[in-house]
Protein backbone atom coordinates (compact mmCIF):
# COMPACT_ATOMS: atom_id res chain seq x y z
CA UNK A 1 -0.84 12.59 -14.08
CA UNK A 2 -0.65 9.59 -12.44
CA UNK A 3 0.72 6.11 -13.88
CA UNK A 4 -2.67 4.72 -14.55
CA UNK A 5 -3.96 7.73 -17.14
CA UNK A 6 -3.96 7.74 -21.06
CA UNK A 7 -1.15 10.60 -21.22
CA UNK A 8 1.00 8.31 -19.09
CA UNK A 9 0.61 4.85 -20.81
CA UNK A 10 0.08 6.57 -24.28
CA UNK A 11 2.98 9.36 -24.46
CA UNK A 12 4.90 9.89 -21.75
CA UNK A 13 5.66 5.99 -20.90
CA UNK A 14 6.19 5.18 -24.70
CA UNK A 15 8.53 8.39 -25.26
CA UNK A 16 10.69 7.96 -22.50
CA UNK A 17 11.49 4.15 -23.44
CA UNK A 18 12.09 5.16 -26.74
CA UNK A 19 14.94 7.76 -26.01
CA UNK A 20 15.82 5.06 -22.57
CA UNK A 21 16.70 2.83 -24.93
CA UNK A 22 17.84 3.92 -28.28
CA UNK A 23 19.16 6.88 -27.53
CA UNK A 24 20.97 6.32 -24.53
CA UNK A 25 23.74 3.88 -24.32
CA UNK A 26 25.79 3.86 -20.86
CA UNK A 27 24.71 3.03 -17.75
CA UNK A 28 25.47 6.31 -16.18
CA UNK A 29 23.68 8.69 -19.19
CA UNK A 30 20.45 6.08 -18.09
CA UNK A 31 20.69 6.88 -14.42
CA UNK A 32 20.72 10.18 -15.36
CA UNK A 33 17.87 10.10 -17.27
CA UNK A 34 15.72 8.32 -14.72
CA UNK A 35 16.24 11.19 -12.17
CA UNK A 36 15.43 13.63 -14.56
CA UNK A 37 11.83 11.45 -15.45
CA UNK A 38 11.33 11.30 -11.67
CA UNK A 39 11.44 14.57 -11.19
CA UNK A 40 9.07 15.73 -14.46
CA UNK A 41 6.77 12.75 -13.32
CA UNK A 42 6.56 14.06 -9.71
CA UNK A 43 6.27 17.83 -10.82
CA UNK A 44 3.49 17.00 -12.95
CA UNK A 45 1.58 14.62 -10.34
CA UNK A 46 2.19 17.49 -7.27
CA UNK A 47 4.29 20.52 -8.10
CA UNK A 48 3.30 21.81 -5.52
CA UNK A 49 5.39 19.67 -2.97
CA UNK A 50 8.21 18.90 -5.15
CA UNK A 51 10.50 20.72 -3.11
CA UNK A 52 9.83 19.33 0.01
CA UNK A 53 11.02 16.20 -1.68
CA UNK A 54 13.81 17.10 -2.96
CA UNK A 55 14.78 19.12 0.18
CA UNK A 56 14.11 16.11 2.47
CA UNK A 57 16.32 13.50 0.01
CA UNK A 58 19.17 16.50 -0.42
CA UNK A 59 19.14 16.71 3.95
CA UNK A 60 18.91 12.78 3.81
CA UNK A 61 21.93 12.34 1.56
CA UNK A 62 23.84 15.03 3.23
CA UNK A 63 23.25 13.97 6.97
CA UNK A 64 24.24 10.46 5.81
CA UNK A 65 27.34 11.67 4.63
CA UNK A 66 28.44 12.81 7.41
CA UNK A 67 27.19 10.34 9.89
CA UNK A 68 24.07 12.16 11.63
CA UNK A 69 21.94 9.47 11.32
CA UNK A 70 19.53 10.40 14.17
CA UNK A 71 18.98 13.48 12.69
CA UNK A 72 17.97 12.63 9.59
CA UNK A 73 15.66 10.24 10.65
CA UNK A 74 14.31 12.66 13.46
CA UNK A 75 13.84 15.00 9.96
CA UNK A 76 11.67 12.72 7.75
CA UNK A 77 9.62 12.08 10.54
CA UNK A 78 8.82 15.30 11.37
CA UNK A 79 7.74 16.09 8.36
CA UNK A 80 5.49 12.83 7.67
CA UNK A 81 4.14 13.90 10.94
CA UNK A 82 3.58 17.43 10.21
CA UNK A 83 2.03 16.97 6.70
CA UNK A 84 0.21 14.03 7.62
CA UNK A 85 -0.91 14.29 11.26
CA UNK A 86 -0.37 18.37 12.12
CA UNK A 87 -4.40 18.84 11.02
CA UNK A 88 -5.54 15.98 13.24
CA UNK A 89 -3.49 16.67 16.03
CA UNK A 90 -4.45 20.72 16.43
CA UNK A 91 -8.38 19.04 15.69
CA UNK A 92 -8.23 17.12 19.24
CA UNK A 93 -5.98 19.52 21.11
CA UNK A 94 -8.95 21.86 20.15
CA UNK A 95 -11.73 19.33 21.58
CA UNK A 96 -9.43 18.51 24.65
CA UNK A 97 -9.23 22.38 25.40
CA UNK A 98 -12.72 22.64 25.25
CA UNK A 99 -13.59 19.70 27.36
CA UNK A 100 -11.30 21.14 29.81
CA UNK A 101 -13.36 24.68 29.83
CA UNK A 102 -10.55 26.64 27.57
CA UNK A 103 -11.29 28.52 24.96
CA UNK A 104 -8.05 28.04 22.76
CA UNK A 105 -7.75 29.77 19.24
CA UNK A 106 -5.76 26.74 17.67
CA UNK A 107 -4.80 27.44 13.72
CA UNK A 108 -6.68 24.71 11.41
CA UNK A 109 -4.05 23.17 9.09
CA UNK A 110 -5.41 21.81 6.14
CA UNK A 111 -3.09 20.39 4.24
CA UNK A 112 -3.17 18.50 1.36
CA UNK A 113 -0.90 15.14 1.38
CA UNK A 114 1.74 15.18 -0.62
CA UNK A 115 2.63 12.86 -3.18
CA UNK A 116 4.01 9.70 -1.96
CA UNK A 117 5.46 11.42 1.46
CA UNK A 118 4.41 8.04 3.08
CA UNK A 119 6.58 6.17 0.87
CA UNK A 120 9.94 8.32 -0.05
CA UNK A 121 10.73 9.05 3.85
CA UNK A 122 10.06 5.53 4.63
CA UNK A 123 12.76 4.63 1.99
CA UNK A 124 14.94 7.78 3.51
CA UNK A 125 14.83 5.99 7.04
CA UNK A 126 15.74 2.92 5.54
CA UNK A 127 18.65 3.93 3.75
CA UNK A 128 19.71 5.69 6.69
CA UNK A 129 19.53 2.74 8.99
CA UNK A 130 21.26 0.49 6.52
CA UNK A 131 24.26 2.70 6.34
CA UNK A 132 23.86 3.01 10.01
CA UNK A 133 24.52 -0.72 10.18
CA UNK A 134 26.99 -1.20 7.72
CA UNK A 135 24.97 -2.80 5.19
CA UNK A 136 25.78 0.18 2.56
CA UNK A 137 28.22 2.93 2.45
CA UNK A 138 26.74 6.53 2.46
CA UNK A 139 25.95 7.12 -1.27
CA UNK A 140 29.00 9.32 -2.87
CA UNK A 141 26.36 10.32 -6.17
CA UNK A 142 23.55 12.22 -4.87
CA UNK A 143 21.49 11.04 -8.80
CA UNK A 144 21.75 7.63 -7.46
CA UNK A 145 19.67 8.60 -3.86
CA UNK A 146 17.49 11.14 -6.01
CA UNK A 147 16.83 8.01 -8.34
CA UNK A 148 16.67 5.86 -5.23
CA UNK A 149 14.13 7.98 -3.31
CA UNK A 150 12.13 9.59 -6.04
CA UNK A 151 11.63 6.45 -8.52
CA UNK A 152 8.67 7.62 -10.32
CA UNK A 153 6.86 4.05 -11.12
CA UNK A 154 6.52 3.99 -6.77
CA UNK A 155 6.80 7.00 -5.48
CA UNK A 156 3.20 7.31 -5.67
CA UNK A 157 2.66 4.22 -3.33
CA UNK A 158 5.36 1.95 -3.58
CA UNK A 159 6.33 -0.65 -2.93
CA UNK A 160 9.13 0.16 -0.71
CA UNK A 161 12.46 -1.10 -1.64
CA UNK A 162 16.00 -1.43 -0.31
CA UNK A 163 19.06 1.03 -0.94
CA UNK A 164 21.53 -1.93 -1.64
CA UNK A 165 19.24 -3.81 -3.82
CA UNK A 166 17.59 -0.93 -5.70
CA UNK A 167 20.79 1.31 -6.26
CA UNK A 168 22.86 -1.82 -6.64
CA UNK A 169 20.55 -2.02 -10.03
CA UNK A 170 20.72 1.56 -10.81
CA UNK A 171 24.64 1.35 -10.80
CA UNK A 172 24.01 -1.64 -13.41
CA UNK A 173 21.17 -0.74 -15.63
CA UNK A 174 21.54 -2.86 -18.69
CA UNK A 175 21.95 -1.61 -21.94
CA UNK A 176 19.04 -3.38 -23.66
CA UNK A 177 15.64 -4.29 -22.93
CA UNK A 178 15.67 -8.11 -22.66
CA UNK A 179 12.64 -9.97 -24.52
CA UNK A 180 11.62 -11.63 -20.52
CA UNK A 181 11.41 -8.43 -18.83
CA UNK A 182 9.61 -6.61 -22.29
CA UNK A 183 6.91 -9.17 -21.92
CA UNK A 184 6.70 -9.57 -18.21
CA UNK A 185 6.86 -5.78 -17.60
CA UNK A 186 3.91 -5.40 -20.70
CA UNK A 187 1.94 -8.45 -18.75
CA UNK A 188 1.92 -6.92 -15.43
CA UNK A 189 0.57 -3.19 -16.89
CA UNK A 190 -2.34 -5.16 -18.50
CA UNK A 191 -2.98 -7.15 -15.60
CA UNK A 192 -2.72 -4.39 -13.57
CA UNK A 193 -5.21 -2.43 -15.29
CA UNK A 194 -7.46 -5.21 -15.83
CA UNK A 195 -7.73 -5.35 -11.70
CA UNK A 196 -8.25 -2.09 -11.33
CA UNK A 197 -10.77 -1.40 -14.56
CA UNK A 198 -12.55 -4.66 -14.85
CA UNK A 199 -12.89 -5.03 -11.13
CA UNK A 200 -11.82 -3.03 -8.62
CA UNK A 201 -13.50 0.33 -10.15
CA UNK A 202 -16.55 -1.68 -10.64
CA UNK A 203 -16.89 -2.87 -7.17
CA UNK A 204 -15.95 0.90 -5.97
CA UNK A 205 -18.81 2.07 -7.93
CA UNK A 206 -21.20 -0.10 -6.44
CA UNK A 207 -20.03 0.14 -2.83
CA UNK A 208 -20.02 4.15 -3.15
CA UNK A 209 -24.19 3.91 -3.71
CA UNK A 210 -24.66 0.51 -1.63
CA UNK A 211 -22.80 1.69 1.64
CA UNK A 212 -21.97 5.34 1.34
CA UNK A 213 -24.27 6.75 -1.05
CA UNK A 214 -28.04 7.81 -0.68
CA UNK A 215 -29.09 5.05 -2.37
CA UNK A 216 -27.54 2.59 0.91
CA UNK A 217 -30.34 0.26 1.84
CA UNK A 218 -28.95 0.69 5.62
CA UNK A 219 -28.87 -2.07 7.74
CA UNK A 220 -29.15 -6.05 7.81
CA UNK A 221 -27.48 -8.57 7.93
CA UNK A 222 -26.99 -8.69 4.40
CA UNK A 223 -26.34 -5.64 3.88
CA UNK A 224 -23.53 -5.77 5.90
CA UNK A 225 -21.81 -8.72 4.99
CA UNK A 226 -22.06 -7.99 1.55
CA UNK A 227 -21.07 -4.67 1.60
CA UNK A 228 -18.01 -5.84 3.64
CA UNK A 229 -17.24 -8.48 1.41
CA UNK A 230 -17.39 -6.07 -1.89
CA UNK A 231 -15.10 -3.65 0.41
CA UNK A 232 -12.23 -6.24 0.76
CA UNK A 233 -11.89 -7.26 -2.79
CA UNK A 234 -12.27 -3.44 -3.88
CA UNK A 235 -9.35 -2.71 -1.82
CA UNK A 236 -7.17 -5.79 -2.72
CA UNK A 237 -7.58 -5.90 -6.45
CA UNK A 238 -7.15 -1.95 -6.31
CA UNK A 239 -4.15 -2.25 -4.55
CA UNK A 240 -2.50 -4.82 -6.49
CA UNK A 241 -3.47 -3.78 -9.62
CA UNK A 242 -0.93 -0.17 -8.37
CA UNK A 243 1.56 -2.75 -7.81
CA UNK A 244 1.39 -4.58 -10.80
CA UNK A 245 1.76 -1.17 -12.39
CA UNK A 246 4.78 0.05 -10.57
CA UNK A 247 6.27 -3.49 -11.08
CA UNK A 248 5.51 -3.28 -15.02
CA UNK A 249 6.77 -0.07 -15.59
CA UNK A 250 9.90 -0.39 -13.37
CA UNK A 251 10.83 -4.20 -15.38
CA UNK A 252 10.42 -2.32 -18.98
CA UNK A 253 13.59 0.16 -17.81
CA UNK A 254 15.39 -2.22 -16.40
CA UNK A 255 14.78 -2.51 -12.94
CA UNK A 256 13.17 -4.95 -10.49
CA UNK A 257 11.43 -3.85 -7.60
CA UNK A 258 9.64 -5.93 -4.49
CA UNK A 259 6.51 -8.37 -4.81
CA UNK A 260 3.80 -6.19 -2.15
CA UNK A 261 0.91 -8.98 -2.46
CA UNK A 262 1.52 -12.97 -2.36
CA UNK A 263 -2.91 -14.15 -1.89
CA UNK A 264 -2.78 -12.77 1.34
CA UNK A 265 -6.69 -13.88 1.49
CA UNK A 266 -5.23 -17.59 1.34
CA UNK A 267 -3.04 -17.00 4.31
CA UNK A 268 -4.05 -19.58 7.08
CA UNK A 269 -3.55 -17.09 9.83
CA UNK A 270 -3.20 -13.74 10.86
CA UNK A 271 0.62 -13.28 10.84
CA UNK A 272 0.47 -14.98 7.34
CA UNK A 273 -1.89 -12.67 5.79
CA UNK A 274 0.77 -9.79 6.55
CA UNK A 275 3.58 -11.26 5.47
CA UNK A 276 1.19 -11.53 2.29
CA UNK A 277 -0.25 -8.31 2.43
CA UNK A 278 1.55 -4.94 1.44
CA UNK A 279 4.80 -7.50 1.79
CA UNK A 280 7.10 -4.60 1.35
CA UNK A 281 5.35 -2.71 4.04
CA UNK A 282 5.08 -5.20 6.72
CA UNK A 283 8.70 -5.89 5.90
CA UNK A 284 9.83 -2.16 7.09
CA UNK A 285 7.80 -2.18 9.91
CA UNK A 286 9.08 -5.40 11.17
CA UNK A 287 12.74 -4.73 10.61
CA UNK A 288 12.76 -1.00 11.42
CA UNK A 289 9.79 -1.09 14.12
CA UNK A 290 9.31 -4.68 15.40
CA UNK A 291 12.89 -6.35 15.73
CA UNK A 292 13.96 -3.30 17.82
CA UNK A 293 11.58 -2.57 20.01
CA UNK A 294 10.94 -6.30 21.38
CA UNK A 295 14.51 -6.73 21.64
CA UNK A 296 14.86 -3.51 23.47
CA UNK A 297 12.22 -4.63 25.68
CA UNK A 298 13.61 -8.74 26.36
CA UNK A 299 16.71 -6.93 27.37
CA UNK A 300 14.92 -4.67 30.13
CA UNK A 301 12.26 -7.33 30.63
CA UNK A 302 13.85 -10.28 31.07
CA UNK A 303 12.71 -13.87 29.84
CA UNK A 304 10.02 -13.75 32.99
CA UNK A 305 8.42 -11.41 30.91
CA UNK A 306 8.73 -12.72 27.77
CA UNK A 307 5.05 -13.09 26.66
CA UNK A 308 4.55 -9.41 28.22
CA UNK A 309 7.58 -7.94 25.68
CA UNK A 310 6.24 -9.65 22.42
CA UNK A 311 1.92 -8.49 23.30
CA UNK A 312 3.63 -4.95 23.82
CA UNK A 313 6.09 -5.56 20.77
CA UNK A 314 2.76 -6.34 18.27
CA UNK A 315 0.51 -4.13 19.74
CA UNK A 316 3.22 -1.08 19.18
CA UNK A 317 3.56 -2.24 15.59
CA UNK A 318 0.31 -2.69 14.58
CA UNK A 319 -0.79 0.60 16.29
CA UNK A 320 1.87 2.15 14.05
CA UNK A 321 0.48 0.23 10.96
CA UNK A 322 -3.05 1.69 11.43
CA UNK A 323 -1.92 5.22 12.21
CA UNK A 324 0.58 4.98 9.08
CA UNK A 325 -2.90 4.55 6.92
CA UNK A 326 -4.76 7.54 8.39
CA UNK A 327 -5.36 9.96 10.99
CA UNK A 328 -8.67 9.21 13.36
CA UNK A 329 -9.20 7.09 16.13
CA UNK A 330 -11.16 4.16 14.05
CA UNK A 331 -7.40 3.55 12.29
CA UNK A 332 -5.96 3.19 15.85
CA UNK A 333 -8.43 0.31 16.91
CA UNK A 334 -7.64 -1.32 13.65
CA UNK A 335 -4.64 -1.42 14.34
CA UNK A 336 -5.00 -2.41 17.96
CA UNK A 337 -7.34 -5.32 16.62
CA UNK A 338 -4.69 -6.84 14.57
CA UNK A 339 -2.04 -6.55 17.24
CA UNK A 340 -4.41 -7.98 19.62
CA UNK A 341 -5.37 -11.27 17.23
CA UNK A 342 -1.53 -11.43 16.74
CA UNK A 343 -0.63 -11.77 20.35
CA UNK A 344 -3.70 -14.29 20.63
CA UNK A 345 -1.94 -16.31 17.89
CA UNK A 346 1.21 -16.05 19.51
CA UNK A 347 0.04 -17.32 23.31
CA UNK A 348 -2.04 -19.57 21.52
CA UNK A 349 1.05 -21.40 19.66
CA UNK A 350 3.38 -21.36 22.29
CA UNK A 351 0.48 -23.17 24.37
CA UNK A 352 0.35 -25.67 21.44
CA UNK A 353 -3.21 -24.70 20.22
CA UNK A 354 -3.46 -24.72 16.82
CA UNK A 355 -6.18 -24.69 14.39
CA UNK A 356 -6.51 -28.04 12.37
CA UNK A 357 -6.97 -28.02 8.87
CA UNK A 358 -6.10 -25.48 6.09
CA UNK A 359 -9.56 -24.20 4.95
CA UNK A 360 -10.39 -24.31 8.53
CA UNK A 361 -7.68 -21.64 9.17
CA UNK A 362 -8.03 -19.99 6.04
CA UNK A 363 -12.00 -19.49 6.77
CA UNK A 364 -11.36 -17.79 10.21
CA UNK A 365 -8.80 -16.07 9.03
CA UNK A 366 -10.22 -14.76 6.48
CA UNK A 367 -13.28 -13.25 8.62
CA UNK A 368 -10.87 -12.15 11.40
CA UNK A 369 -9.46 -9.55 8.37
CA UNK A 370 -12.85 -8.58 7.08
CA UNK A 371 -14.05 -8.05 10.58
CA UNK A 372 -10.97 -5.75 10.58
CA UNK A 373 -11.71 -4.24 7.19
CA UNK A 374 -15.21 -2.85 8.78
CA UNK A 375 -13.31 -1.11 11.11
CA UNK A 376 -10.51 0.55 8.61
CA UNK A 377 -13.46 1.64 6.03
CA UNK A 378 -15.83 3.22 8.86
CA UNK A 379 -15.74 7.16 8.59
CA UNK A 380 -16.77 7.82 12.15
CA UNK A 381 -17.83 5.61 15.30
CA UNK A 382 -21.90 5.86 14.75
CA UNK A 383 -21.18 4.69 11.22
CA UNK A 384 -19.20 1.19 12.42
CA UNK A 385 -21.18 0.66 15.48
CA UNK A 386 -24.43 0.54 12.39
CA UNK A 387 -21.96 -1.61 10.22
CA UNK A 388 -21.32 -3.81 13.32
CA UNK A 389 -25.05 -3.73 14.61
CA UNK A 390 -25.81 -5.22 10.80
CA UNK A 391 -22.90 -8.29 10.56
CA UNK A 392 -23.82 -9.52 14.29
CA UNK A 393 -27.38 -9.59 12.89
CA UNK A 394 -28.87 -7.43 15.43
CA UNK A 395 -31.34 -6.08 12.46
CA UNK A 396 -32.26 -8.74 11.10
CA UNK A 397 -31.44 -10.48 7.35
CA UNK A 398 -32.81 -7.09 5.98
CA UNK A 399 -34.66 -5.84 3.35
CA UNK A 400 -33.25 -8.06 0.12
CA UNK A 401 -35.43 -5.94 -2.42
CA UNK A 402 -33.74 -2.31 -2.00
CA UNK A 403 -30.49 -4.14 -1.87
CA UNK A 404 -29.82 -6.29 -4.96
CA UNK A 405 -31.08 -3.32 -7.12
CA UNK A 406 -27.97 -1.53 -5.89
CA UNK A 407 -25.83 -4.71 -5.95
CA UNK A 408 -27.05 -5.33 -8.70
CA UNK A 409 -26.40 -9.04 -11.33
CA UNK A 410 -23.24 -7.24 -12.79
CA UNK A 411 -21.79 -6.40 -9.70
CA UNK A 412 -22.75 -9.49 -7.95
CA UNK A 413 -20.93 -11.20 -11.19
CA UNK A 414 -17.58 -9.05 -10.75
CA UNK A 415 -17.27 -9.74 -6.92
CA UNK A 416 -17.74 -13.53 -7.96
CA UNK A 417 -14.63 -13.41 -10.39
CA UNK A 418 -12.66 -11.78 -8.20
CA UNK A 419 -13.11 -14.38 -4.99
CA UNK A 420 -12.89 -17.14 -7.82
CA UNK A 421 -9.32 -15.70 -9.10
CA UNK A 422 -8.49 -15.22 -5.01
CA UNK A 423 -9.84 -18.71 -4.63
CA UNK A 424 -7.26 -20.10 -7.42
CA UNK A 425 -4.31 -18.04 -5.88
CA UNK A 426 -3.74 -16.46 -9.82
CA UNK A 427 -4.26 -12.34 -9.03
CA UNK A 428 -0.80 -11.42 -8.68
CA UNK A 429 0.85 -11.09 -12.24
CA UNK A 430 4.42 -13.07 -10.57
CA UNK A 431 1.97 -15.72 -10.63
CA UNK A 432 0.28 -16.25 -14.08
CA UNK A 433 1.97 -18.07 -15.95
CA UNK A 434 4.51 -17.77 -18.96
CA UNK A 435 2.97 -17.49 -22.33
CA UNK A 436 3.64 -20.47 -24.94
CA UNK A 437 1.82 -19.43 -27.79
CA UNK A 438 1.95 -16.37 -29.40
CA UNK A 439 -2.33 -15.76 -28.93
CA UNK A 440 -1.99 -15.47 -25.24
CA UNK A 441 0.72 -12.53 -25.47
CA UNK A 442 -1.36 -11.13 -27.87
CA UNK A 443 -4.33 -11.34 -25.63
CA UNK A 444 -2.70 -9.98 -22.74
CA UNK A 445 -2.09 -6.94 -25.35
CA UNK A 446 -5.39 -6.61 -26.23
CA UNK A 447 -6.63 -6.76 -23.02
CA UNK A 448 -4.39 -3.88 -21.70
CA UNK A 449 -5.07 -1.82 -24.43
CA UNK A 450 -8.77 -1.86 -23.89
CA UNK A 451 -8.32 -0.95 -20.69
CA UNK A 452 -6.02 2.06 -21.43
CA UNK A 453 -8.82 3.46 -23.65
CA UNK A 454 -11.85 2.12 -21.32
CA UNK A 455 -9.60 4.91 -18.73
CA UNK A 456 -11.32 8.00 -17.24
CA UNK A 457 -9.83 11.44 -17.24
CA UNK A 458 -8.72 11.06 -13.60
CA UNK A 459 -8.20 7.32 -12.08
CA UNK A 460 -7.69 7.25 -8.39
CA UNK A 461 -5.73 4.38 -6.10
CA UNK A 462 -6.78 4.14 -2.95
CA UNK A 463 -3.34 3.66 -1.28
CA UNK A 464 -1.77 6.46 -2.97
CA UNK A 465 -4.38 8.56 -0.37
CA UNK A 466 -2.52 6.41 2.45
């Protein structure tokens, strides 16, 4: 069950507000409560692993506790690592030991991924840093972590938050819904699912036959650009439609979590788009990755070096970025693009080159991701050297014939809208505005509601695979 499915939205949502709110009066008896829907929510979504979270937040909590902060970050990244890179990393030690002549009997580990690992140690090793640093004391109620860590409307893919600002809230939760967060919280699910549904799913649909599928025209120009194009709007509107979700569910019980998406296809350069994009992401990586590493390296650098520290600094952190989405080599260029760009930037600015005009920047900018985007969505090397070989053109426009029956008027139509609602800056649900009249509310309702029944049995987000 995951928050986007008709047994969510249409009984388990609706009956745990009911007793959240009229059955429950103190703060603490609601606290409570949301542990004990975290932990139904995740047993339901992945049984399976719902020891391993509970183990790692118990270890997490107790380590704090008693000050072994290393440890306990050493811990959760162990485990990220094992669960998410173990199979990958016994794959090339394989293919290295057979390059080298040996014929090693290596285990194959195929793991699934559990449920939100990503996300809940990432929250771990920030609430361990922050009591590190004296921005928190080490949590004396082990519900409030649980609830912390395990926060069902984002444990499946965020966004991250905070330990002082989340748990702050939890220690707080009011004791009726207010009539701003009822409608905002009901706005966001129905704009949410309108992104996803309406859009994203479309776009999915198409891109499965038109660049994966058997029915893929192959190569072009065309081909590639629009395929690349659909790609990028796919995985934005897919995205934040999850986020809207988490945000809308989180708002009707009371609590406010993180904006992950401000139009990061507006941003005017590259280290815009990321403080646009996955906000609450970027922001970890920055504070937790970033800010200590190129400080560690001015310090054994030295200002002669300066430019040398912060190329190293971006190219560490964006490495880290694209290995964080996925194991294979294709997420380590990625990620080595966009450090690469970023240091560019940098040299560029301190030079006092700058691009002139908004658009101007907006335009390049805007290819500079896509051009990343064909990197991230390649399965293997042969397939993004053919992407590649298509968007410089060395194939020619392309046969058009083949490839607007696949991209077909309807889709064409649905990747319009959604670079028209980019365009206007008006995708995120923060953004739209308040209703005045009682017919737009009511809309909004409608809307949502034909979503929730236009649902499929099983409705996947693509960062929740991340």
């Amino acid at each position: 069950m995951g928050i986007a499915s008709q047994g969510f939205l249409l009984l388990f949502l609706p009956l745990s507000l009911l007793i959240y709110w009229l059955l429950l009066r103190r703060p603490r008896q609601k606290l409570l409560f949301l542990s004990l829907l975290s932990l139904l929510f995740y047993a339901i979504a992945g049984k399976e692993y719902l020891l391993l979270l509970l183990g790692l937040s118990a270890a997490t909590y107790a380590l704090a506790r008693v000050r072994k902060f290393t440890l306990g970050i050493l811990l959760n990244l162990l485990a990220l690592a094992f669960f998410k890179y173990g199979g990958f990393g016994l794959q090339q030690a394989g293919l290295l030991a057979q390059a080298w002549g040996l014929q090693a009997a290596l285990p194959l580990l195929n793991l699934a991924l559990p449920l939100g690992i990503s996300f809940y140690v990432f929250k771990h090793i920030s609430y361990l840093v922050s009591v590190r640093r004296g921005r928190c004391p080490a949590a004396s109620d082990p519900w409030l972590f649980f609830t912390y860590a395990a926060f069902f409307p984002s444990v499946s893919a965020g966004p991250l938050s905070g330990y002082p600002e989340t748990a702050s809230q939890l220690q707080a939760l009011p004791s009726r819904l207010e009539p701003a967060n009822l409608y905002q919280g009901l706005l966001h699910i129905s704009a949410g699912l309108a992104k996803k549904i309406l859009i994203a799913d479309i776009l999915r649909d198409a891109l499965g036959a038109g660049l994966f599928g058997s029915a893929a025209t192959g190569e072009g120009l065309a081909w590639a650009w629009l395929s690349l194009l659909i790609y990028a709007f796919q995985l934005y509107f897919d995205f934040s439609g999850y986020t809207d979700l988490a945000l809308g569910i989180a708002l009707l019980f009371g609590v406010t979590l993180p904006p992950n998406f401000n139009n990061p296809y507006l941003a005017s350069n590259l280290a815009q788009f990321w403080q646009r994009w996955h906000i609450s992401l970027s922001s970890w990586i920055r504070a937790y990755v970033f800010m200590p590493f190129s400080g560690w390296l001015l310090t054994h650098l030295g200002n002669r070096h300066k430019q040398l520290g912060m190329l190293l600094a971006n190219l560490l952190t964006m490495t880290l970025i694209g290995v964080w989405h996925g194991t294979g080599w294709l997420f380590l260029l990625w990620g080595l693009y966009h450090g690469l760009l970023l240091s560019l930037r940098s040299l560029l600015a301190q030079r006092g080159v700058q691009i002139r005009g908004r658009f101007t920047g907006q335009a390049l900018t805007f290819v500079a991701v896509l051009i990343g985007w064909a990197i991230f969505l390649s399965p293997d090397l042969a397939f993004a050297g053919r992407l590649f070989s298509g968007l410089l053109g060395l194939q020619g426009v392309g046969n058009l014939a083949p490839l607007l029956l696949v991209y077909d008027k309807f889709t064409l139509a649905t990747l319009a809208i959604a670079m028209l609602l980019s365009a206007l800056g008006i995708v995120e649900a923060l953004h739209l505005p308040p209703a005045r009249r009682a017919w737009v509310a009511a809309a909004w309702g409608l809307l949502g509601l034909l979503c929730i029944l236009m649902l499929g049995e099983e409705v996947e987000f693509l960062y929740v695979l991340f």
